[in-house]
N, C-alpha and C. Protein backbone atom coordinates (compact mmCIF):
# COMPACT_ATOMS: atom_id res chain seq x y z
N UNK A 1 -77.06 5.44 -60.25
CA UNK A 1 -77.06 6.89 -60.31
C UNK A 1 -75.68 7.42 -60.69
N UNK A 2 -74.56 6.89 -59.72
CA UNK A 2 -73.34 7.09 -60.38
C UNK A 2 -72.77 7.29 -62.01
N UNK A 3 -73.71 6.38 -62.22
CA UNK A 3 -73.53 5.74 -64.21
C UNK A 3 -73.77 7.18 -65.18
N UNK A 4 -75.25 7.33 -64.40
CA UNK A 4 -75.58 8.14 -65.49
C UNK A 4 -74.94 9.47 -64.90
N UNK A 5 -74.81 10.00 -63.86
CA UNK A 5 -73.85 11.01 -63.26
C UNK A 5 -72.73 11.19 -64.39
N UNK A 6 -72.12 9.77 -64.50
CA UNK A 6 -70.89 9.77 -65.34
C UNK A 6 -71.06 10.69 -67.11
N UNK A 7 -71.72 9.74 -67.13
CA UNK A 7 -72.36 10.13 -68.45
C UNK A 7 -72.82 11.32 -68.98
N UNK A 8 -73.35 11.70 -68.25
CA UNK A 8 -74.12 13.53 -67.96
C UNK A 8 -72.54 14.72 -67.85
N UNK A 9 -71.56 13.71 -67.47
CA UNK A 9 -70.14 14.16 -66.97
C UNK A 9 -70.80 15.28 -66.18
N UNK A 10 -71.12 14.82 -65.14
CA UNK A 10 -71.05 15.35 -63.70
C UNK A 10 -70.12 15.14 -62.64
N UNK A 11 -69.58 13.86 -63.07
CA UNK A 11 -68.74 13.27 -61.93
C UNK A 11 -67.85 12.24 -63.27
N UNK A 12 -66.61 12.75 -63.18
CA UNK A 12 -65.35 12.17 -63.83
C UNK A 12 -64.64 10.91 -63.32
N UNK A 13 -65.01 9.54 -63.66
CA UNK A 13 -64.33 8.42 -63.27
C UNK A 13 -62.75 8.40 -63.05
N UNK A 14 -62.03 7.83 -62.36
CA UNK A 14 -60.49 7.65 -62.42
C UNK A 14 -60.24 6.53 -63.68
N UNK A 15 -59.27 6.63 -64.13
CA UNK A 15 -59.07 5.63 -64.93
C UNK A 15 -57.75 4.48 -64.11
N UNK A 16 -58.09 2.99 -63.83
CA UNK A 16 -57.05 2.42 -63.31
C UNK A 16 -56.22 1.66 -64.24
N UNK A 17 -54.72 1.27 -63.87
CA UNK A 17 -54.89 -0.02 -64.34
C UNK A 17 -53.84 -0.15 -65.78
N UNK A 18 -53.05 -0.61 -66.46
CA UNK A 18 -52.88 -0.77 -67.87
C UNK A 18 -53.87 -0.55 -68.73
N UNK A 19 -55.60 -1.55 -68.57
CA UNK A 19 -56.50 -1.29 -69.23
C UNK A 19 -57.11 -0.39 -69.22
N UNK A 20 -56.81 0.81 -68.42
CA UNK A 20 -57.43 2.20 -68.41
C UNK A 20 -59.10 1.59 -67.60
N UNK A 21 -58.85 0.94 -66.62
CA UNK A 21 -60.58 0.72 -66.14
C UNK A 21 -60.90 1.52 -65.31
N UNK A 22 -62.22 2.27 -65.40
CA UNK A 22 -63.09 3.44 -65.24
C UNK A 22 -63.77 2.83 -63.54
N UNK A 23 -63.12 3.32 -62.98
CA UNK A 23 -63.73 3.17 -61.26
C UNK A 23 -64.06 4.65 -60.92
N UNK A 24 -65.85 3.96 -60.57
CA UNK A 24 -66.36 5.53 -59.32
C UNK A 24 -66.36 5.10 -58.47
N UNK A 25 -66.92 4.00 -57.86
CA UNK A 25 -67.42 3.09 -56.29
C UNK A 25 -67.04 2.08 -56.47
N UNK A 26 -67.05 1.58 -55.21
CA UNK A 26 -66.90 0.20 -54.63
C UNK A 26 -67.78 -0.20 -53.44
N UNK A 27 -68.72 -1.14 -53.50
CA UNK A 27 -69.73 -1.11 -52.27
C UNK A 27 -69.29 -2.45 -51.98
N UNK A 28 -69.52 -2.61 -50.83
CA UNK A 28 -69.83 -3.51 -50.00
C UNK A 28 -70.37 -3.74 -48.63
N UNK A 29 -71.71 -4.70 -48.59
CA UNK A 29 -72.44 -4.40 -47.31
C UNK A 29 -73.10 -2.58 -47.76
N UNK A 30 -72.64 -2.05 -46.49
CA UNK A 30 -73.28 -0.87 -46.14
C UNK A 30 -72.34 -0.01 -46.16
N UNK A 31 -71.14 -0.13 -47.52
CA UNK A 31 -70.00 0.74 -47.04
C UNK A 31 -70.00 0.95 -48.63
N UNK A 32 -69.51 2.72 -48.56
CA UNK A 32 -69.52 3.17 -50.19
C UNK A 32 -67.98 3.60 -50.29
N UNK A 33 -67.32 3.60 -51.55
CA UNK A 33 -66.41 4.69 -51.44
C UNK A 33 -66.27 4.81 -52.95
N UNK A 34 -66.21 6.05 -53.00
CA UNK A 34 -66.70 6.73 -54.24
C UNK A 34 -65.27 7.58 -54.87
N UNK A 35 -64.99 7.13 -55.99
CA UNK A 35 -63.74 8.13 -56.89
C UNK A 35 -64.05 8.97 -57.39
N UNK A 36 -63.41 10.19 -57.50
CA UNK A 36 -63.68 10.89 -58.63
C UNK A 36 -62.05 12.10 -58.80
N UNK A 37 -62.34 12.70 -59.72
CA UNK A 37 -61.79 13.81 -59.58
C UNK A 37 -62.09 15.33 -58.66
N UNK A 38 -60.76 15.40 -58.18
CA UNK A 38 -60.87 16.34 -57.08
C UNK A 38 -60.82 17.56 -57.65
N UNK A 39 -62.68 18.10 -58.08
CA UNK A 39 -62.88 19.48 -58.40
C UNK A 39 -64.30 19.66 -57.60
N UNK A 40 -64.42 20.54 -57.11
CA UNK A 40 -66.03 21.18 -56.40
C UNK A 40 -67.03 20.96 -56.73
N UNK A 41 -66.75 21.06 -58.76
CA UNK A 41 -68.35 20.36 -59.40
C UNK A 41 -68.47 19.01 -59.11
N UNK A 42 -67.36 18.19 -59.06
CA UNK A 42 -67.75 16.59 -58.63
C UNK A 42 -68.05 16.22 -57.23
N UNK A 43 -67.53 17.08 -56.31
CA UNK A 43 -67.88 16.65 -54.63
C UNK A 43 -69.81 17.09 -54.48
N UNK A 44 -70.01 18.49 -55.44
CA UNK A 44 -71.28 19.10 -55.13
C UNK A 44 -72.11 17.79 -55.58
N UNK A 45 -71.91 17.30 -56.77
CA UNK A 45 -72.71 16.14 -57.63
C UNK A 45 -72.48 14.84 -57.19
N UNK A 46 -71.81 14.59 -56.01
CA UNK A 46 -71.58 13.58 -54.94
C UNK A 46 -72.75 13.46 -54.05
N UNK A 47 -72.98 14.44 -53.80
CA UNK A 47 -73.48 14.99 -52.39
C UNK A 47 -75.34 15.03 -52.94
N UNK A 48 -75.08 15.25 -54.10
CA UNK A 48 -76.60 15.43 -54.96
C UNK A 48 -76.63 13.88 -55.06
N UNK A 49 -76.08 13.17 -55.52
CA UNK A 49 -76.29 11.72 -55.64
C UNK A 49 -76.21 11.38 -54.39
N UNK A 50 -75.80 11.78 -53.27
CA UNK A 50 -76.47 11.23 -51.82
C UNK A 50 -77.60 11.13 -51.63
N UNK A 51 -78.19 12.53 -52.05
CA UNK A 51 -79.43 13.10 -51.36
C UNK A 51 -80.36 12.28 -52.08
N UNK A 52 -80.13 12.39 -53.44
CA UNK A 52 -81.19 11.65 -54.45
C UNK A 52 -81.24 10.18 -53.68
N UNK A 53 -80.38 9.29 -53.16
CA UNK A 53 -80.63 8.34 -52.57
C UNK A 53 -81.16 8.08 -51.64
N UNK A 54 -81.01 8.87 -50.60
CA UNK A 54 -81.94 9.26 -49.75
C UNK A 54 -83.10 9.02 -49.95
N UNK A 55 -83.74 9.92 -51.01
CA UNK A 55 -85.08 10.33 -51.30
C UNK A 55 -85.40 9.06 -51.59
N UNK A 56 -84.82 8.41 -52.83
CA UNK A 56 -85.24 7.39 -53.09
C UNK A 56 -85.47 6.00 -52.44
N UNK A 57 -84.51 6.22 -51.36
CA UNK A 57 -85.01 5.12 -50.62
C UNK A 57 -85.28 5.08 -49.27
N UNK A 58 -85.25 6.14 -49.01
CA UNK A 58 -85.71 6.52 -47.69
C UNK A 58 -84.83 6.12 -46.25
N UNK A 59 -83.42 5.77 -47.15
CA UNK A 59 -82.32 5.51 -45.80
C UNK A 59 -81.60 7.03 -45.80
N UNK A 60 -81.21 6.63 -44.88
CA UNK A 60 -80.01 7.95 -44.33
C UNK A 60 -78.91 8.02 -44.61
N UNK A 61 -77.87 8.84 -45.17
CA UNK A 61 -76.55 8.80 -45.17
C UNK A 61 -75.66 9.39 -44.05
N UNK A 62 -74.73 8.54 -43.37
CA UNK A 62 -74.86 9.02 -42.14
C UNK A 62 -73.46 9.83 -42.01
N UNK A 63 -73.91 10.97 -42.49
CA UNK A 63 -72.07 11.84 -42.58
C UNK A 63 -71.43 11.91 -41.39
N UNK A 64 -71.73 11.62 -40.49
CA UNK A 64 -70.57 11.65 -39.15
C UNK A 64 -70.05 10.45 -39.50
N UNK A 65 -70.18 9.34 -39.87
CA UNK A 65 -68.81 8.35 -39.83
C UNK A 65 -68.35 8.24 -41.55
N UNK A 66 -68.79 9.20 -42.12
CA UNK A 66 -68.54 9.45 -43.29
C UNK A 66 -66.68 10.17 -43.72
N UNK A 67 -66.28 10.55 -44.73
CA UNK A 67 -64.51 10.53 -44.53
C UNK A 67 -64.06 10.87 -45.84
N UNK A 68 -63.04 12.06 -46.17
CA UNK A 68 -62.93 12.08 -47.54
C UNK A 68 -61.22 12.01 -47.25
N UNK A 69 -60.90 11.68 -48.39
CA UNK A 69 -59.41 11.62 -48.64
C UNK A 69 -59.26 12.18 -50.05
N UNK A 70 -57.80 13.02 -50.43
CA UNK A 70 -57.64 13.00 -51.57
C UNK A 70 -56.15 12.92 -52.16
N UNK A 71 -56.00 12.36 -52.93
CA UNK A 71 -54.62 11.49 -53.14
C UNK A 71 -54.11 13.44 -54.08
N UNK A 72 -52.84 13.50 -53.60
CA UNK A 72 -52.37 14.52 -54.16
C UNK A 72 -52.91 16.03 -54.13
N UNK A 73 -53.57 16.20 -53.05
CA UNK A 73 -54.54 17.14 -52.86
C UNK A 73 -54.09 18.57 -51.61
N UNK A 74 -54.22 18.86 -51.49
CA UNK A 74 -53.70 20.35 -50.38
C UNK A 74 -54.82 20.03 -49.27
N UNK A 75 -54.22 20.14 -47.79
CA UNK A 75 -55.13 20.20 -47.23
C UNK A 75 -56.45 21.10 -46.74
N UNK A 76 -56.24 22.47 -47.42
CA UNK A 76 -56.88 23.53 -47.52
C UNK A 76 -58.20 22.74 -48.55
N UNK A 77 -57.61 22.60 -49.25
CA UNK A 77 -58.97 21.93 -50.21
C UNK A 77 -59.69 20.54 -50.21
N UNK A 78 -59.04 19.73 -49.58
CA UNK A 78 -59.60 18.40 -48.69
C UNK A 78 -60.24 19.00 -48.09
N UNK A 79 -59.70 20.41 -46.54
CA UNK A 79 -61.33 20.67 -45.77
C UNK A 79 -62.09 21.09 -46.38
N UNK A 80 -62.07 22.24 -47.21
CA UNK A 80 -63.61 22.63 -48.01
C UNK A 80 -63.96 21.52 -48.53
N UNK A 81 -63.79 20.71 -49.39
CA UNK A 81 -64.69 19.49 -49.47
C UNK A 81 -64.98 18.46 -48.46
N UNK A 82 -64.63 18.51 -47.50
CA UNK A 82 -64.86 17.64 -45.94
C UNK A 82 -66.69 18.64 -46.45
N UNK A 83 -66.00 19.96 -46.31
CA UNK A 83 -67.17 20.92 -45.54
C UNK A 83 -68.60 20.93 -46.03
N UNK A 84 -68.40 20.06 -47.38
CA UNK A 84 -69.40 20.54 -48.61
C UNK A 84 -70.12 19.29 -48.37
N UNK A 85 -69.41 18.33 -48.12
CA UNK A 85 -70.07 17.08 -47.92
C UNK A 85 -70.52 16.87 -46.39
N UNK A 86 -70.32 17.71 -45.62
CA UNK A 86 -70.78 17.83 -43.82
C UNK A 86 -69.70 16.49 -43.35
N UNK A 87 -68.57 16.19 -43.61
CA UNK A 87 -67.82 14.89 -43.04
C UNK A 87 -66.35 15.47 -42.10
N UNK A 88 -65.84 14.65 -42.01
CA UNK A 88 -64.35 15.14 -41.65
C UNK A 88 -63.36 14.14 -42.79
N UNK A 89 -62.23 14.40 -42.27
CA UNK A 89 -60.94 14.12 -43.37
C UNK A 89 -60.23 13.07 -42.91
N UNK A 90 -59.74 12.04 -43.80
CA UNK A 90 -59.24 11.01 -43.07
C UNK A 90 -57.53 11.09 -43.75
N UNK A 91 -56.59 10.43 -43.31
CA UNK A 91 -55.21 10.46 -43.64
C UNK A 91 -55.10 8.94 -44.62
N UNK A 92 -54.51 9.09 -45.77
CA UNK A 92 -53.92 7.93 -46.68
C UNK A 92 -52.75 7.79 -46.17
N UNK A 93 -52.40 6.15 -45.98
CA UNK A 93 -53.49 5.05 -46.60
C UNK A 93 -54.17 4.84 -45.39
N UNK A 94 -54.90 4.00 -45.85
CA UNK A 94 -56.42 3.68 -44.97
C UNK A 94 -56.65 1.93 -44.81
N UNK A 95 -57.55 1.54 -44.18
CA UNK A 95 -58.06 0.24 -44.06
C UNK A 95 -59.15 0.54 -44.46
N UNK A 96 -59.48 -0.76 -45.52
CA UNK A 96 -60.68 -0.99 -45.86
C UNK A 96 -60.87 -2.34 -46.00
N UNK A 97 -62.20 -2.79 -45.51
CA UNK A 97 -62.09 -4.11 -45.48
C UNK A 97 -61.10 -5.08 -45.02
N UNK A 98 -60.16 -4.53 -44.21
CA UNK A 98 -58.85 -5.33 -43.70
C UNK A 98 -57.45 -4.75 -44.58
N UNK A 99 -57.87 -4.48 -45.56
CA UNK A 99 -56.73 -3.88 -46.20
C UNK A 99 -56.43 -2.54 -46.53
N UNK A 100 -54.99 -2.52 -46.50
CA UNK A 100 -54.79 -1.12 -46.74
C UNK A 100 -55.06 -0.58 -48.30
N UNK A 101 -55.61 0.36 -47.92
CA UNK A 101 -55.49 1.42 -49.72
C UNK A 101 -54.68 2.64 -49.34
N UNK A 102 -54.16 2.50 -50.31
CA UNK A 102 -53.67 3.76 -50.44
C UNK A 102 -52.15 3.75 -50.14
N UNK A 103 -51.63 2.18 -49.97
CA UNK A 103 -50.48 1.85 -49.91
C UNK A 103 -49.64 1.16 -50.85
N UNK A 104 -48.43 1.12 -51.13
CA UNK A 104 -47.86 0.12 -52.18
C UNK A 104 -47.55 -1.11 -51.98
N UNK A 105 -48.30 -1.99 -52.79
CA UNK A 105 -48.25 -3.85 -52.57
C UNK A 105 -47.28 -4.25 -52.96
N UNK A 106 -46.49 -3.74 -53.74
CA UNK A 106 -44.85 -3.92 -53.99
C UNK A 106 -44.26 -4.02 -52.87
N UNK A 107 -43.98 -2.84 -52.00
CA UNK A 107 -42.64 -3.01 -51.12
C UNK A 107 -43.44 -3.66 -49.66
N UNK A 108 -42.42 -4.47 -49.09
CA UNK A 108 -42.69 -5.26 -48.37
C UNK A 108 -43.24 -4.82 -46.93
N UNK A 109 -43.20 -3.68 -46.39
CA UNK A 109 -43.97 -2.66 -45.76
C UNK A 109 -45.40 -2.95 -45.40
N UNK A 110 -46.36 -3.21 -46.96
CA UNK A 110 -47.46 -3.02 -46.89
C UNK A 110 -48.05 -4.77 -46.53
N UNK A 111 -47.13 -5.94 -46.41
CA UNK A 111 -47.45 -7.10 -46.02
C UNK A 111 -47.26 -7.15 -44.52
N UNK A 112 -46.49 -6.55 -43.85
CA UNK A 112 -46.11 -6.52 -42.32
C UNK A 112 -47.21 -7.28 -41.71
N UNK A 113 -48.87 -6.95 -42.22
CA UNK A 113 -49.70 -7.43 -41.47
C UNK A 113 -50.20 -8.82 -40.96
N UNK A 114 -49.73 -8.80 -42.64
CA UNK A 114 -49.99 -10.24 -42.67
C UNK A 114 -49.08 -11.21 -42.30
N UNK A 115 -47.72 -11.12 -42.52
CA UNK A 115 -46.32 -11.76 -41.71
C UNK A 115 -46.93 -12.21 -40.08
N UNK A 116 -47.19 -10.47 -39.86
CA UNK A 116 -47.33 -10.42 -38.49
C UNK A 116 -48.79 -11.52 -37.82
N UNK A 117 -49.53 -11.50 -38.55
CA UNK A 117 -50.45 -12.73 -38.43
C UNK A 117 -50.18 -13.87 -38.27
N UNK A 118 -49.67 -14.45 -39.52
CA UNK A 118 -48.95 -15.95 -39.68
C UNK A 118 -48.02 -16.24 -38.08
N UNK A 119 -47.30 -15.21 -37.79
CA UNK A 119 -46.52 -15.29 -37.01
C UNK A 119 -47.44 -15.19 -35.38
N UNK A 120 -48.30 -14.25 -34.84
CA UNK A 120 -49.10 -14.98 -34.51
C UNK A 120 -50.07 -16.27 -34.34
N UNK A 121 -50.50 -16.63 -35.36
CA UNK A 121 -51.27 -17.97 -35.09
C UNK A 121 -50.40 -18.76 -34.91
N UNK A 122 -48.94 -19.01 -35.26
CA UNK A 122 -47.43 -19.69 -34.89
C UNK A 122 -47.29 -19.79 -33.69
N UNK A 123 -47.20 -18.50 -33.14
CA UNK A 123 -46.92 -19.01 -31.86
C UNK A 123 -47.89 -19.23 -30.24
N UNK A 124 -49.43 -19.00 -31.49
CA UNK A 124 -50.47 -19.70 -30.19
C UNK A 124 -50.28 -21.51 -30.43
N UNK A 125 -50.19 -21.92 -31.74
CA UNK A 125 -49.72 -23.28 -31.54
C UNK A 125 -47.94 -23.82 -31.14
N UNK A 126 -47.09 -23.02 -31.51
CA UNK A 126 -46.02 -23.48 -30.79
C UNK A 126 -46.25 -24.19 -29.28
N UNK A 127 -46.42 -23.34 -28.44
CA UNK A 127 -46.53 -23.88 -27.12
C UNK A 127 -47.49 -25.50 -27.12
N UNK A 128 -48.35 -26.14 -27.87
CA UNK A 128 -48.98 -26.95 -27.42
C UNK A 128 -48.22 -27.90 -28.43
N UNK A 129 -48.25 -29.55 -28.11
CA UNK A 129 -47.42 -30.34 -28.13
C UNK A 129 -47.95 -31.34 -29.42
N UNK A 130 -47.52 -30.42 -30.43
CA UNK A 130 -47.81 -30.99 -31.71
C UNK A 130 -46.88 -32.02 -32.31
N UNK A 131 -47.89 -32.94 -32.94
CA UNK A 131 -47.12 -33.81 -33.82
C UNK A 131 -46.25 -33.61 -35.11
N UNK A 132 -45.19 -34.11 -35.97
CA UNK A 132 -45.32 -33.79 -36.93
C UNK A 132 -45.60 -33.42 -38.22
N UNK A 133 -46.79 -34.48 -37.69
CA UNK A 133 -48.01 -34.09 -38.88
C UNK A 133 -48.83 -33.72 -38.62
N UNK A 134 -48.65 -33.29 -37.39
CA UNK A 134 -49.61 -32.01 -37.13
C UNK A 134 -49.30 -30.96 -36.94
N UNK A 135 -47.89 -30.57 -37.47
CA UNK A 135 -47.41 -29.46 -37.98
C UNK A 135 -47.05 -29.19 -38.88
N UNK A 136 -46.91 -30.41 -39.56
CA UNK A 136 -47.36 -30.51 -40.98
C UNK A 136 -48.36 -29.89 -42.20
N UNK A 137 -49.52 -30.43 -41.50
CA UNK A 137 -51.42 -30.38 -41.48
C UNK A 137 -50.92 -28.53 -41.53
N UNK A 138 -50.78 -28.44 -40.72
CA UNK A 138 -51.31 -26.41 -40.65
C UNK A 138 -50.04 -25.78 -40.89
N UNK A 139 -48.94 -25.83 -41.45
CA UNK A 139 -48.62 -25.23 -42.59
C UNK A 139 -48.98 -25.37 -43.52
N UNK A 140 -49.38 -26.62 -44.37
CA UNK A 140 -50.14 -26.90 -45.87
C UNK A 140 -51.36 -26.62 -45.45
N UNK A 141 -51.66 -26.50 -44.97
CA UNK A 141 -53.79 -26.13 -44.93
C UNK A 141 -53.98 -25.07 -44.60
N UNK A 142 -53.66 -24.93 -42.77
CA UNK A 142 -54.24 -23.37 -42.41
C UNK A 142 -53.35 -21.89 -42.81
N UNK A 143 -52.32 -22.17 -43.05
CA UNK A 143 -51.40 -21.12 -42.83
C UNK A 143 -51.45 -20.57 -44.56
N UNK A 144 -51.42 -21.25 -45.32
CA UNK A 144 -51.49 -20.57 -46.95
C UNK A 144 -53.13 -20.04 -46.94
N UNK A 145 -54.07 -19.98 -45.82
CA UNK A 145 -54.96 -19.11 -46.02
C UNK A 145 -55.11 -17.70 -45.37
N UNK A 146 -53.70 -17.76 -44.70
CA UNK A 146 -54.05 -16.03 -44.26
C UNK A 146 -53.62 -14.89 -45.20
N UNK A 147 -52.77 -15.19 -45.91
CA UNK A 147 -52.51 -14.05 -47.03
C UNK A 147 -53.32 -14.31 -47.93
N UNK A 148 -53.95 -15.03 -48.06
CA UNK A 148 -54.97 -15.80 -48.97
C UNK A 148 -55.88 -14.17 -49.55
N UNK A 149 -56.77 -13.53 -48.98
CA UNK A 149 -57.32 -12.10 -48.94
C UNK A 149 -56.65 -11.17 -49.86
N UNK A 150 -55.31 -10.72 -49.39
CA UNK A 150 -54.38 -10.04 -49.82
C UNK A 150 -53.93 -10.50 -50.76
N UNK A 151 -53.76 -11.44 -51.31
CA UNK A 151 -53.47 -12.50 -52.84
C UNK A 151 -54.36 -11.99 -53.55
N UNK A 152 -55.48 -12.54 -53.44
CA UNK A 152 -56.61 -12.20 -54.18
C UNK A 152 -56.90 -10.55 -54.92
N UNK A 153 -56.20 -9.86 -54.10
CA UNK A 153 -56.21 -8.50 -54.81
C UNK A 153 -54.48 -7.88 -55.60
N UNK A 154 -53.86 -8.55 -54.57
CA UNK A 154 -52.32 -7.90 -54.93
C UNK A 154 -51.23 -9.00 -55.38
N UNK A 155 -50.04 -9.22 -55.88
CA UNK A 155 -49.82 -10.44 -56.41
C UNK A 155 -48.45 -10.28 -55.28
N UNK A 156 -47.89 -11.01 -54.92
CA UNK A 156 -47.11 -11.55 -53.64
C UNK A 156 -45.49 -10.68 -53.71
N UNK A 157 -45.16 -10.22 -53.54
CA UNK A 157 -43.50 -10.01 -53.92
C UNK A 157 -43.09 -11.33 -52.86
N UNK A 158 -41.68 -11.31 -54.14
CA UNK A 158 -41.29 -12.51 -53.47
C UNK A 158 -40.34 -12.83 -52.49
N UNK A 159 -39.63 -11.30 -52.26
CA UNK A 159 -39.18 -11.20 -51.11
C UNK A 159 -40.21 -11.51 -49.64
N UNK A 160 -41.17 -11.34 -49.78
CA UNK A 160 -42.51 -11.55 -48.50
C UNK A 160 -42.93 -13.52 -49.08
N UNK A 161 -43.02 -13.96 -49.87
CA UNK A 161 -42.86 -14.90 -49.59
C UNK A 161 -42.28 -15.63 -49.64
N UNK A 162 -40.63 -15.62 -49.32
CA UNK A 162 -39.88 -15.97 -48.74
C UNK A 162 -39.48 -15.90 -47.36
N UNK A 163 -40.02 -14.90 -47.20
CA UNK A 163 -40.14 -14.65 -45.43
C UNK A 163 -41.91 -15.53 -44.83
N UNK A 164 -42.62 -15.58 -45.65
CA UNK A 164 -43.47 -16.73 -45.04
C UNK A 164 -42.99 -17.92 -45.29
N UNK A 165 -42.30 -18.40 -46.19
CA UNK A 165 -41.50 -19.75 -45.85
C UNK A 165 -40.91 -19.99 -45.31
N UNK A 166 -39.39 -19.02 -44.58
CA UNK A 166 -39.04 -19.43 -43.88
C UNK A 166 -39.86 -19.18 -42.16
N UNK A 167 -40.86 -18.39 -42.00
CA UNK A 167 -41.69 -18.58 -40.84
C UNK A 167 -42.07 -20.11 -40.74
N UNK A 168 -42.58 -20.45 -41.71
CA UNK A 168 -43.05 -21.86 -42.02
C UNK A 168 -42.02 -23.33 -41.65
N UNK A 169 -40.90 -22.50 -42.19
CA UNK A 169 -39.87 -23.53 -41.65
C UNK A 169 -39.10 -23.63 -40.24
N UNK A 170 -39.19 -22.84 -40.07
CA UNK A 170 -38.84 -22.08 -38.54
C UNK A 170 -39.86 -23.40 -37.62
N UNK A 171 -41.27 -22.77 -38.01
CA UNK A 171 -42.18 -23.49 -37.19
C UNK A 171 -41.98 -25.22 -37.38
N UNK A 172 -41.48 -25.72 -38.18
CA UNK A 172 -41.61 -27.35 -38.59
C UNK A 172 -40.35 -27.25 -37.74
């Protein structure tokens, strides 16, 4: 529905990216989040592509845990569109799926979490009386899979992984 929304130019895609790539949604599971440009005709034609879903499939959209944000936006006009869509307003950046949006993967800020992880699971095994190759074993195996997530979308600065190596070395 989004597609042809687009098309009809009812609802204006963002363009991301060097390649200029055209994002409205992103689903996953039972979770939507929808781009557009922040004008009244696109929140109203949001809200129409709710309903039409609805109809069509006979689920519910459930606007109380529902949430709008708008990047560069006044908060006077974030609430009227909270209002139009029956939701409330959420603050950028955000978690989604474990990660933040709406933050910069450049500065080293937006990895804290993950440091702070590594460095956790560190020191539930510190205390127990590991071998050296068995501290070995889970720096090369378990530990290059917790940023593992965050890789996959953002590419590493290398100031942050240098600070997971030396966590890494710390721990050996």
């Amino acid at each position: 529905m989004e597609r042809v929304a687009e098309e009809k130019k009812l609802v204006y895609s963002l363009e991301v990216g060097k390649d200029k790539v055209k994002v409205n949604m992103l689903q996953y599971a039972d979770d939507t989040l929808f781009f557009c440009e922040a004008n009244t005709k696109s929140v109203f034609n949001i809200k129409a592509i709710l309903q039409c879903f609805e109809l069509a499939s006979g689920l519910r959209v459930n606007f109380a845990k529902s949430r709008i944000d708008g990047t560069g936006l006044d908060q006077v006009a974030l609430q009227r569109f909270a209002t139009i869509l029956n939701c409330d307003t959420m603050a950028s950046p955000f978690v989604y799926l474990g990660i933040l949006v709406g933050g910069s993967h450049k500065r080293g800020a937006f990895w804290n979490e993950v440091i702070e992880k590594v460095q956790a699971r560190l020191s539930r095994w510190k205390g127990r009386c590991l071998s050296m190759a068995g501290r070995i074993c889970l720096i090369k195996f378990v530990l290059p899979s917790i940023p593992l997530f965050f890789m996959s979308l953002f590419k590493l600065p290398s100031g942050v992984a240098g600070k997971l190596v030396s966590i890494q070395r710390n721990f050996l």
